[in-house]
N, C-alpha and C. Protein backbone atom coordinates (compact mmCIF):
# COMPACT_ATOMS: atom_id res chain seq x y z
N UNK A 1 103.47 7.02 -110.12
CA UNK A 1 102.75 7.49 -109.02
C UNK A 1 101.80 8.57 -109.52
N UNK A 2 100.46 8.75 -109.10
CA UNK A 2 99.38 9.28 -109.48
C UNK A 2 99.08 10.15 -107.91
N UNK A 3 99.42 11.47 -108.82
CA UNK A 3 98.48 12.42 -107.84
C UNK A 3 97.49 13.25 -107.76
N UNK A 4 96.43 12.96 -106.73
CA UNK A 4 95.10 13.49 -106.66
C UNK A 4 95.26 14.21 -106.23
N UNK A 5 94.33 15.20 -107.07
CA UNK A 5 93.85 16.89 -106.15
C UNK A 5 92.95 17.03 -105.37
N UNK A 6 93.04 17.30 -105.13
CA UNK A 6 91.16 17.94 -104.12
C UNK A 6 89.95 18.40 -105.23
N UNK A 7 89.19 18.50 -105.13
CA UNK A 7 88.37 18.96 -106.25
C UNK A 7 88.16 20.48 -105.31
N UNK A 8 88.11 21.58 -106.79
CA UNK A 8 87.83 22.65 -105.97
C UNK A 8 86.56 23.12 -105.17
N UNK A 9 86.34 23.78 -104.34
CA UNK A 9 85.10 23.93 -102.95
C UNK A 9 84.80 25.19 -103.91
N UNK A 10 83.50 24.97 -104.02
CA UNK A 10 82.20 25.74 -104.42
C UNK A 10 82.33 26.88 -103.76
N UNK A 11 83.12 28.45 -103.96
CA UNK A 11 83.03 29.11 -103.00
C UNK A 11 81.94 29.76 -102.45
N UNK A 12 80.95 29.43 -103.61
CA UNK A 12 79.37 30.40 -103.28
C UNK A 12 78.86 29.41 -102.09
N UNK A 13 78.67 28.31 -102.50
CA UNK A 13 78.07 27.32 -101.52
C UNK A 13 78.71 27.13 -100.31
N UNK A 14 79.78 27.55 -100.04
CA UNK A 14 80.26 27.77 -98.26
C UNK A 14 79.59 28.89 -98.11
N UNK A 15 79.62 30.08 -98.40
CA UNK A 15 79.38 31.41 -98.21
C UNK A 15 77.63 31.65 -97.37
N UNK A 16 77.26 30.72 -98.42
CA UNK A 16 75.20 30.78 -97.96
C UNK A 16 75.26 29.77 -97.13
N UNK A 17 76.41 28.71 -96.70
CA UNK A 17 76.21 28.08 -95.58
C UNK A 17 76.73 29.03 -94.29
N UNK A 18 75.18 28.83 -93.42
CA UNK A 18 75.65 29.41 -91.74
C UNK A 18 76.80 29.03 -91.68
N UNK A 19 77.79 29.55 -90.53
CA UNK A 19 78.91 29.04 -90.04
C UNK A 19 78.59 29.00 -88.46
N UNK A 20 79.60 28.17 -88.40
CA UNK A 20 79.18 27.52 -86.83
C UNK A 20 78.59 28.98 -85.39
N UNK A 21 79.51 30.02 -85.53
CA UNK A 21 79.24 30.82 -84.80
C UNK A 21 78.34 31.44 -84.93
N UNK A 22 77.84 31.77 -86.16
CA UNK A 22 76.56 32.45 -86.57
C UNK A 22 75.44 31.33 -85.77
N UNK A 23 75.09 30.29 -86.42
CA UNK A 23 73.90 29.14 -85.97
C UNK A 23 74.14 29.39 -83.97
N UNK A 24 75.44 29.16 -83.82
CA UNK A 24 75.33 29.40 -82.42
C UNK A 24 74.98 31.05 -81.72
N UNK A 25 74.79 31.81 -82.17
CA UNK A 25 74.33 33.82 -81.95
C UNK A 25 72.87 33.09 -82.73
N UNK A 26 72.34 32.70 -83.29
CA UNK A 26 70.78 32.93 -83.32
C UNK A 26 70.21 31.72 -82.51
N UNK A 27 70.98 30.88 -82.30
CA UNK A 27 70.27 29.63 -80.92
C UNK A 27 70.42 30.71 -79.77
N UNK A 28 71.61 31.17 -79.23
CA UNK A 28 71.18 31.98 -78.14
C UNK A 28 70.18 33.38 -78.43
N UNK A 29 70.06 34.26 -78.73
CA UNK A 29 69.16 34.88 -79.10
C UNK A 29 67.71 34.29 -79.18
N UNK A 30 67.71 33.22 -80.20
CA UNK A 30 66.18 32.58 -79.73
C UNK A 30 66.10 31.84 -78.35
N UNK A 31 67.14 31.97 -77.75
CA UNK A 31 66.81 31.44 -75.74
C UNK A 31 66.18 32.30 -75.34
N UNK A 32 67.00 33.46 -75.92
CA UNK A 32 66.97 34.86 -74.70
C UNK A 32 65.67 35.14 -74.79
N UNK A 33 65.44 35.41 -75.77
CA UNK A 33 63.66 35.47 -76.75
C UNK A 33 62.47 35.19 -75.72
N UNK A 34 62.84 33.38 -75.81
CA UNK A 34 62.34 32.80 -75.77
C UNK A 34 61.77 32.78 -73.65
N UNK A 35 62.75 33.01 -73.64
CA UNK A 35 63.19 33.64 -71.55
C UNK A 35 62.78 34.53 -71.50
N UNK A 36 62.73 35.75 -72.22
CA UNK A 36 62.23 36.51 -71.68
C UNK A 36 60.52 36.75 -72.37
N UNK A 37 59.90 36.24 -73.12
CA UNK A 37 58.92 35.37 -73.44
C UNK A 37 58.21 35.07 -72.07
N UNK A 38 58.37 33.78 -71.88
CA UNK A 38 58.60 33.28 -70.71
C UNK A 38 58.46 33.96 -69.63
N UNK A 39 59.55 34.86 -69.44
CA UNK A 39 59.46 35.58 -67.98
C UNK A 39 57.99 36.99 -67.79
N UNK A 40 57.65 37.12 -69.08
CA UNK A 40 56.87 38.15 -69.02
C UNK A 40 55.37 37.53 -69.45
N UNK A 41 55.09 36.24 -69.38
CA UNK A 41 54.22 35.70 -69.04
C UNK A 41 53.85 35.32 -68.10
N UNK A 42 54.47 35.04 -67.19
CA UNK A 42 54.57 34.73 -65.53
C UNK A 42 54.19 35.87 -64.83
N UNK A 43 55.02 37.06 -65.81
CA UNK A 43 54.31 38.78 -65.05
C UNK A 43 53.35 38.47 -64.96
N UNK A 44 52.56 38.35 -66.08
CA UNK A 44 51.08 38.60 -66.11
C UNK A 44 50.22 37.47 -65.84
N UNK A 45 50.81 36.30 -65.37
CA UNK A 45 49.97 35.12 -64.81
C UNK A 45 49.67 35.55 -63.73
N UNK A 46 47.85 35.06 -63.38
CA UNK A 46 47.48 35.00 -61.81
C UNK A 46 48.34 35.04 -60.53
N UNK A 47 48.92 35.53 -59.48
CA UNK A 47 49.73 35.23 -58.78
C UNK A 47 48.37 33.99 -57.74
N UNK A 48 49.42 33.07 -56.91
CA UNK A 48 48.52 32.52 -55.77
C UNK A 48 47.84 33.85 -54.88
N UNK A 49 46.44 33.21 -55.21
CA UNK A 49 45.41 33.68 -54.41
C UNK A 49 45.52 33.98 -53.04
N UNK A 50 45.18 35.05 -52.59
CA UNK A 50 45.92 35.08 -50.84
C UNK A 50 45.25 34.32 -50.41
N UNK A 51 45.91 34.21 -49.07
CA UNK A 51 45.52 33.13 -47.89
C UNK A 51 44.24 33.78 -47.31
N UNK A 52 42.97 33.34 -47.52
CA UNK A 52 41.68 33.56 -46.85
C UNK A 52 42.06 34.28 -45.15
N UNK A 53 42.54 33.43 -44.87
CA UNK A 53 42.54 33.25 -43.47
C UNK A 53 43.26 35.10 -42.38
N UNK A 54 44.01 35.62 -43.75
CA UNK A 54 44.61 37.11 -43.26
C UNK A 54 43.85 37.82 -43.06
N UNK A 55 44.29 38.76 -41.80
CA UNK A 55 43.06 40.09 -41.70
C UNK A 55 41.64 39.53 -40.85
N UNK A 56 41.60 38.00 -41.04
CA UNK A 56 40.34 37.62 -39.76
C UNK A 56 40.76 37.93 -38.38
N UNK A 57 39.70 37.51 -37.88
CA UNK A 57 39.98 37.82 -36.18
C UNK A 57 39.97 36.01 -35.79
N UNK A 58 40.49 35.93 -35.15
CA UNK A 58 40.70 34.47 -34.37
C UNK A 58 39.34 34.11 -33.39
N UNK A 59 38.42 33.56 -33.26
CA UNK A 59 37.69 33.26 -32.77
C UNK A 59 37.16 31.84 -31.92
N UNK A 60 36.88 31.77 -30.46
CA UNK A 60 36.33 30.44 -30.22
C UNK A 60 34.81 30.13 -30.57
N UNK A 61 34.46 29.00 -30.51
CA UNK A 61 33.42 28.60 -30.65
C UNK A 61 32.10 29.46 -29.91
N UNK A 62 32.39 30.05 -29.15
CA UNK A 62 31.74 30.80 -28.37
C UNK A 62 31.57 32.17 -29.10
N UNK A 63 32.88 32.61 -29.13
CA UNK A 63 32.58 33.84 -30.53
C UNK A 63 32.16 33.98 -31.51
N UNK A 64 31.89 32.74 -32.28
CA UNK A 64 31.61 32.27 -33.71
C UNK A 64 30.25 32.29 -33.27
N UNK A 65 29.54 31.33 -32.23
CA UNK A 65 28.57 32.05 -31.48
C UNK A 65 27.46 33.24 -31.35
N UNK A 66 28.48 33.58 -30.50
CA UNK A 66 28.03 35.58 -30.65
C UNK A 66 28.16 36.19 -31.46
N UNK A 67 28.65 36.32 -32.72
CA UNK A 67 29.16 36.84 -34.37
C UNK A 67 28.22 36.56 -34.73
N UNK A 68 27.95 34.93 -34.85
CA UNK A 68 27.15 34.65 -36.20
C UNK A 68 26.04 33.75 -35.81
N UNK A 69 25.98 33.24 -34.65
CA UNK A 69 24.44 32.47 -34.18
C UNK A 69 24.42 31.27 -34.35
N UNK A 70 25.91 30.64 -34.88
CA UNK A 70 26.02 29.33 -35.19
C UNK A 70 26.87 28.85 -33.91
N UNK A 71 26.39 27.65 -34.05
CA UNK A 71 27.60 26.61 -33.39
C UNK A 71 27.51 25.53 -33.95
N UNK A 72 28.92 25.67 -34.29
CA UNK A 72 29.68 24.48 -35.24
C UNK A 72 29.69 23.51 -34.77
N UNK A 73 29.14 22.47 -35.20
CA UNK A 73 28.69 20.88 -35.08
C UNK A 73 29.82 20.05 -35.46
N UNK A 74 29.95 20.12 -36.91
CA UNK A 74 30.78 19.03 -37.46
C UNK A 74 31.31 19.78 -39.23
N UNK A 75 32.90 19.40 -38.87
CA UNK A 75 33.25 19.49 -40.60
C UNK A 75 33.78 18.27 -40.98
N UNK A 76 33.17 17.50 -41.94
CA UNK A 76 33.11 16.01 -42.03
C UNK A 76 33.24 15.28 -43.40
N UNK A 77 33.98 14.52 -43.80
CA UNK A 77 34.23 14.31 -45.17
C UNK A 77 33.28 13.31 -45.39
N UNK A 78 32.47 13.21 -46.67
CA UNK A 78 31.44 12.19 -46.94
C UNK A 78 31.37 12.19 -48.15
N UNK A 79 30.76 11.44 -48.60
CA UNK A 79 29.96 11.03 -49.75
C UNK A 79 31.31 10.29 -50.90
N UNK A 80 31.89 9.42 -50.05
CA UNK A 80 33.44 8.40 -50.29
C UNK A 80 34.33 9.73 -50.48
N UNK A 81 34.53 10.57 -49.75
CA UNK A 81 35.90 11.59 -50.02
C UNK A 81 35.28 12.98 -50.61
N UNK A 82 34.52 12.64 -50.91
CA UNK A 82 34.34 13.74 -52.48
C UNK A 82 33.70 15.07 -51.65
N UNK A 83 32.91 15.33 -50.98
CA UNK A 83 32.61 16.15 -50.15
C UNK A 83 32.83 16.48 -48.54
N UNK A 84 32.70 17.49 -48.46
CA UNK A 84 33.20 17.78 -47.08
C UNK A 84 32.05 18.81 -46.48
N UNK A 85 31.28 18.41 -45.54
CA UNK A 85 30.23 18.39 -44.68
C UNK A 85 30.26 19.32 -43.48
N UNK A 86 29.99 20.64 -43.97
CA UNK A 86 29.87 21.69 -42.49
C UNK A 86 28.68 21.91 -41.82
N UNK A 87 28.16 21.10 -40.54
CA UNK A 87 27.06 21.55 -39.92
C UNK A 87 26.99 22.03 -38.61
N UNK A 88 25.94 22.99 -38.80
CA UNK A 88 26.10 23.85 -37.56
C UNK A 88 24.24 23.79 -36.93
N UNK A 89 24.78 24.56 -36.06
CA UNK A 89 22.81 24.14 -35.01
C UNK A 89 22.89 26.31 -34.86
N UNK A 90 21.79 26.61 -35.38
CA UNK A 90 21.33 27.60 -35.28
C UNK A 90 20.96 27.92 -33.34
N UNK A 91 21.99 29.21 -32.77
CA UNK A 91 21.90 29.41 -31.46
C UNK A 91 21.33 30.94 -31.66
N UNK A 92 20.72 31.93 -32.41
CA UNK A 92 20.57 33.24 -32.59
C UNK A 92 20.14 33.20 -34.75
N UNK A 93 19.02 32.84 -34.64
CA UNK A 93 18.18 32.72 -35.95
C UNK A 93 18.76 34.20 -36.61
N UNK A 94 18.28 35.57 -35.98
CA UNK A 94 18.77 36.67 -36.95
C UNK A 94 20.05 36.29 -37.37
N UNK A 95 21.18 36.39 -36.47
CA UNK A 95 22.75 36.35 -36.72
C UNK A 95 22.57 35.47 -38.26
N UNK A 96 22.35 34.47 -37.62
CA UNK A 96 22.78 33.21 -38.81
C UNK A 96 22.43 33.28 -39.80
N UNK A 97 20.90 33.93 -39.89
CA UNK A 97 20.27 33.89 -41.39
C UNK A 97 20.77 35.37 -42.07
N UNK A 98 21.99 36.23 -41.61
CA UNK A 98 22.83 37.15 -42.18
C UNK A 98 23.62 35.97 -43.21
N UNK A 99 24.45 34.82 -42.50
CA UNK A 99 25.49 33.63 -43.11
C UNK A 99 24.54 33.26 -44.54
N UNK A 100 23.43 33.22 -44.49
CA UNK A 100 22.70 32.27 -45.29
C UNK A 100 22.42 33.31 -46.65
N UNK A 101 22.21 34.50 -46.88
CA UNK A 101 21.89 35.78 -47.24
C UNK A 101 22.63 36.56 -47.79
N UNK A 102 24.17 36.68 -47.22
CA UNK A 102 24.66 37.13 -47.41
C UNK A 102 26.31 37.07 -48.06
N UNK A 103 26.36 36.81 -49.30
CA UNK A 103 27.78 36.26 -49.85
C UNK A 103 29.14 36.57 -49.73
N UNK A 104 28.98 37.73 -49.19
CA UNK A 104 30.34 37.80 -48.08
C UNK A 104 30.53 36.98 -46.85
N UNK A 105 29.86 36.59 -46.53
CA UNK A 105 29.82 35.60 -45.17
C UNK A 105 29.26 34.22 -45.14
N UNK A 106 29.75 33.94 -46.94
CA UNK A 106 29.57 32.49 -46.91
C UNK A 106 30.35 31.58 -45.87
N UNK A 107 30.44 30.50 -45.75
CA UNK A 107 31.66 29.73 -44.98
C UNK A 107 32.88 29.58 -45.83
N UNK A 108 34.18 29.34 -45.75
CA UNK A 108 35.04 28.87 -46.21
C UNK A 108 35.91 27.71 -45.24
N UNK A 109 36.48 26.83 -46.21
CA UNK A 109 37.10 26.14 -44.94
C UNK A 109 38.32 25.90 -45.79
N UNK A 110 39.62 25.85 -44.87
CA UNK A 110 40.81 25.81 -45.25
C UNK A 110 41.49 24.87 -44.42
N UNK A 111 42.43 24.02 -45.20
CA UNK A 111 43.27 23.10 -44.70
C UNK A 111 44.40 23.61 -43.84
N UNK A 112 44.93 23.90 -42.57
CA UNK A 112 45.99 24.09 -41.71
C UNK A 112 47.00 23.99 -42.50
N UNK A 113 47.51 22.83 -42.57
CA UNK A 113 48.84 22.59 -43.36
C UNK A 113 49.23 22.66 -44.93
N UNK A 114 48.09 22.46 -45.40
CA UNK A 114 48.60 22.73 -46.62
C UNK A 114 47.75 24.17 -47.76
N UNK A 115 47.01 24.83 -46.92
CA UNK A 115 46.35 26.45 -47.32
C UNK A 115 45.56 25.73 -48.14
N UNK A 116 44.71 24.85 -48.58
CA UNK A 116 44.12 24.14 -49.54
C UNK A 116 42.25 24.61 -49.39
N UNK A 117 42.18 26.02 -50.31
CA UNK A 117 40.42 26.30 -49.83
C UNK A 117 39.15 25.74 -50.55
N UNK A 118 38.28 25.84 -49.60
CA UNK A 118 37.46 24.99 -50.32
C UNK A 118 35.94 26.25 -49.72
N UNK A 119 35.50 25.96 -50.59
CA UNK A 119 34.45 27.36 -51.08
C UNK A 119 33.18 26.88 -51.43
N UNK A 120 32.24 27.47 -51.16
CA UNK A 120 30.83 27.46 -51.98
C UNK A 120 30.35 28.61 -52.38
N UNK A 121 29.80 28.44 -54.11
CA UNK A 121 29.45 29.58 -54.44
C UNK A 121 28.23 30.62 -54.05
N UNK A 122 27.34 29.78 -53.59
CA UNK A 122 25.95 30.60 -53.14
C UNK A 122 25.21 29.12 -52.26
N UNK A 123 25.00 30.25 -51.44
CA UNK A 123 24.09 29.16 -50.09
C UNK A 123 22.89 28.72 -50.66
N UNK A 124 22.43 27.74 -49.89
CA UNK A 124 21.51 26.72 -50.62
C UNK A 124 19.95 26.47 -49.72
N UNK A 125 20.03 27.18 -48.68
CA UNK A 125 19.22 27.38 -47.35
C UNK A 125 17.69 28.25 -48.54
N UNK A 126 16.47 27.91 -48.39
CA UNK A 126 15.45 29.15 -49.20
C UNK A 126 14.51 29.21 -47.74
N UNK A 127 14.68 27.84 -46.98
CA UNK A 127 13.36 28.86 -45.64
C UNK A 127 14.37 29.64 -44.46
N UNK A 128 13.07 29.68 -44.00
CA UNK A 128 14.30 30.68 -42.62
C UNK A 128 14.91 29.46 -41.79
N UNK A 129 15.67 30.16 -40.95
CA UNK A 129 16.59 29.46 -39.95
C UNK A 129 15.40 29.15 -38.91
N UNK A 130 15.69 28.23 -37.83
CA UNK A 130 15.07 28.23 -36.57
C UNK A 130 15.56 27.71 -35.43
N UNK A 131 15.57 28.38 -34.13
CA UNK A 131 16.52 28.26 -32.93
C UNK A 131 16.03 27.17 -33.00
N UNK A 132 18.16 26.42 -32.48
CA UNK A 132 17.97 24.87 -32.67
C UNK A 132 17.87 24.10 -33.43
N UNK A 133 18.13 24.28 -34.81
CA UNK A 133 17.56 23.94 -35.81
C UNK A 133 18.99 23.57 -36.42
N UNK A 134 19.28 22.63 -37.25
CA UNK A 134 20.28 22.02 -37.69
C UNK A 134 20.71 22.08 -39.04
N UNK A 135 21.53 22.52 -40.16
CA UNK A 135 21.58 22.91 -40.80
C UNK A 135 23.09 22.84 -41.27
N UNK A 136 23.38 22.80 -43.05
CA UNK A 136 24.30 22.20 -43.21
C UNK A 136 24.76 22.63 -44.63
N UNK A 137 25.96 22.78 -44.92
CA UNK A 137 26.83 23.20 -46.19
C UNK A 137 27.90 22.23 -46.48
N UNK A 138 27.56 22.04 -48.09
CA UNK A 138 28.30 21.09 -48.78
C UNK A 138 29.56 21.57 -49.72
N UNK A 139 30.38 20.83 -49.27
CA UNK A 139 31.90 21.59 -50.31
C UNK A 139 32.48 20.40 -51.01
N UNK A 140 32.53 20.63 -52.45
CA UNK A 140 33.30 19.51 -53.08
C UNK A 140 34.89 19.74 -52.75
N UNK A 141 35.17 18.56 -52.18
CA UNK A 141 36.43 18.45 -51.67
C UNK A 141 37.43 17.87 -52.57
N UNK A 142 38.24 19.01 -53.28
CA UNK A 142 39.06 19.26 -54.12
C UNK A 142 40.51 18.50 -54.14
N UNK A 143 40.30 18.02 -55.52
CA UNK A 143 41.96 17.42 -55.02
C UNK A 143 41.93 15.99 -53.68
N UNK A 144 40.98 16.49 -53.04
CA UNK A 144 40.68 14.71 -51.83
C UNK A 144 42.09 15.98 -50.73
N UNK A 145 41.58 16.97 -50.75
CA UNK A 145 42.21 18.20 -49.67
C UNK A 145 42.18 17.55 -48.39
N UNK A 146 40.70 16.97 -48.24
CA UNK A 146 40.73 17.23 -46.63
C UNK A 146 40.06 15.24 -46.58
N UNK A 147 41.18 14.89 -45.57
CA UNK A 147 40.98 13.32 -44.98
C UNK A 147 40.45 13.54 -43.40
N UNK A 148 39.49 12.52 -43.15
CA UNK A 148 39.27 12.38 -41.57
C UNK A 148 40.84 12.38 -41.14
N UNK A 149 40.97 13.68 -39.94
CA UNK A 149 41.78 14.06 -38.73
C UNK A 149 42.60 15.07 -39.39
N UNK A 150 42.19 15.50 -40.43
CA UNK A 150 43.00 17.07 -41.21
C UNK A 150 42.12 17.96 -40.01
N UNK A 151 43.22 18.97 -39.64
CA UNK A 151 42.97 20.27 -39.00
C UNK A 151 42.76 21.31 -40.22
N UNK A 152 41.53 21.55 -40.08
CA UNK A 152 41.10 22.89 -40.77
C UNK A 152 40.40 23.64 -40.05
N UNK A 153 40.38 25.27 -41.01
CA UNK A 153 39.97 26.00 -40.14
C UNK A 153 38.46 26.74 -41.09
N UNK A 154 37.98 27.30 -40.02
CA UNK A 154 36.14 27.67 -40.74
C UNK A 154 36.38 29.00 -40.62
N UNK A 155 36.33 29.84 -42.04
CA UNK A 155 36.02 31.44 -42.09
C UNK A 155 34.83 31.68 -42.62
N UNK A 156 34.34 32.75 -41.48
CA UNK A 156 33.19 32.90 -42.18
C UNK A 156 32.97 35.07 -41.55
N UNK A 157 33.32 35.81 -42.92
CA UNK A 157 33.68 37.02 -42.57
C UNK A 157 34.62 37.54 -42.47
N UNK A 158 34.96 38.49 -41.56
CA UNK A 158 36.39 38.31 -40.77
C UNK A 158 36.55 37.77 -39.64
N UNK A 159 35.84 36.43 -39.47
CA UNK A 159 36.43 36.01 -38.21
C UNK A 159 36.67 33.80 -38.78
N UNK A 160 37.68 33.90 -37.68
CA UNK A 160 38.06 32.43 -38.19
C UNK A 160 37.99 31.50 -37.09
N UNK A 161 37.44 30.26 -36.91
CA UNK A 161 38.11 29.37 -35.49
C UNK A 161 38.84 28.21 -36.48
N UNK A 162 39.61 28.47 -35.87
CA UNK A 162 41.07 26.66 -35.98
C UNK A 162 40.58 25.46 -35.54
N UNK A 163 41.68 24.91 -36.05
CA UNK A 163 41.95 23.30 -35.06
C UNK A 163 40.41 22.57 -34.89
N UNK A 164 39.58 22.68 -36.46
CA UNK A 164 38.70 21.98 -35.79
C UNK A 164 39.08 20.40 -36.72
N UNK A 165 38.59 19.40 -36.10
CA UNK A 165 39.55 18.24 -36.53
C UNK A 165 38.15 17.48 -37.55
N UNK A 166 38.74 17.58 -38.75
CA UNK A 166 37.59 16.66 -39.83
C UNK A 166 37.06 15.44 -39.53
N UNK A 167 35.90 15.05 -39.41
CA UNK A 167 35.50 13.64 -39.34
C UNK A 167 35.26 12.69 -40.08
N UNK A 168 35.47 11.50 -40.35
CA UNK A 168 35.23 10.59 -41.46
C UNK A 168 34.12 10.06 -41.16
């Protein structure tokens, strides 16, 4: 009968090998790292943009009116989805041609249900307004935000009217 030994274990070469608990203390450590990494990038990411719509005054068509000289015609999706179509009929030429002039009181329009804004950067109007006169702002409609019978709402300033219903 023949008996085998073990061959002897390299003691240097276990020694420079990690051992299980060690490899497992630098996987967690590079989590924690890695989390709090992570978490302090999120600090400093953009938060969501507030909701336009805070701090306006609620307005009817009649007020929007007397504010601003407009009366809102139509907010209307066109050009196959891609734009969305705000026109209004000039009722008070000074008022309105403040809207046209002035980049605080561009229009904005926002989706009811889902806060989804849609913006233009600078008005596009170069003659004057004229009572009665028909007139109109184009918004690329983001994402396909707004479908004929979406309730959105029109800010323009601090004042807002609702519930006006998109047209296709």
């Amino acid at each position: 009968m023949t008996i085998d030994t073990l061959p002897d274990l390299d003691t240097e070469a276990v020694e420079k090998r990690p051992g299980r608990r060690r490899l497992v203390a630098i996987g967690l450590v590079a989590i924690l790292l890695l989390g709090a990494g992570a978490g302090a990038a999120f600090a400093w990411w953009p938060a969501q943009k507030a909701d336009v719509r805070a701090g306006t005054t609620l307005v009817t068509a009649e007020g929007m009116a007397a504010r601003y000289g407009i009366d809102v015609n139509l907010i209307g999706v066109t050009a196959a989805g891609g734009l969305i179509e705000f026109r209004y009929q000039v009722v008070d030429p000074d008022k309105a041609a403040r809207m046209i002039h002035d980049t605080t009181l561009l229009p904005i329009v926002v989706v009811e249900d889902t806060g989804a804004t849609m913006v233009i950067s600078r008005p596009h109007h170069a003659s004057e307004l004229e009572l009665g006169g028909t007139y109109f702002f184009l918004f690329a409609n983001s994402h396909n935000a707004i479908h004929a019978g979406s309730l959105v709402t029109l800010v323009l300033g601090d004042s807002r009217l609702e519930h006006i219903e998109a047209r296709g």
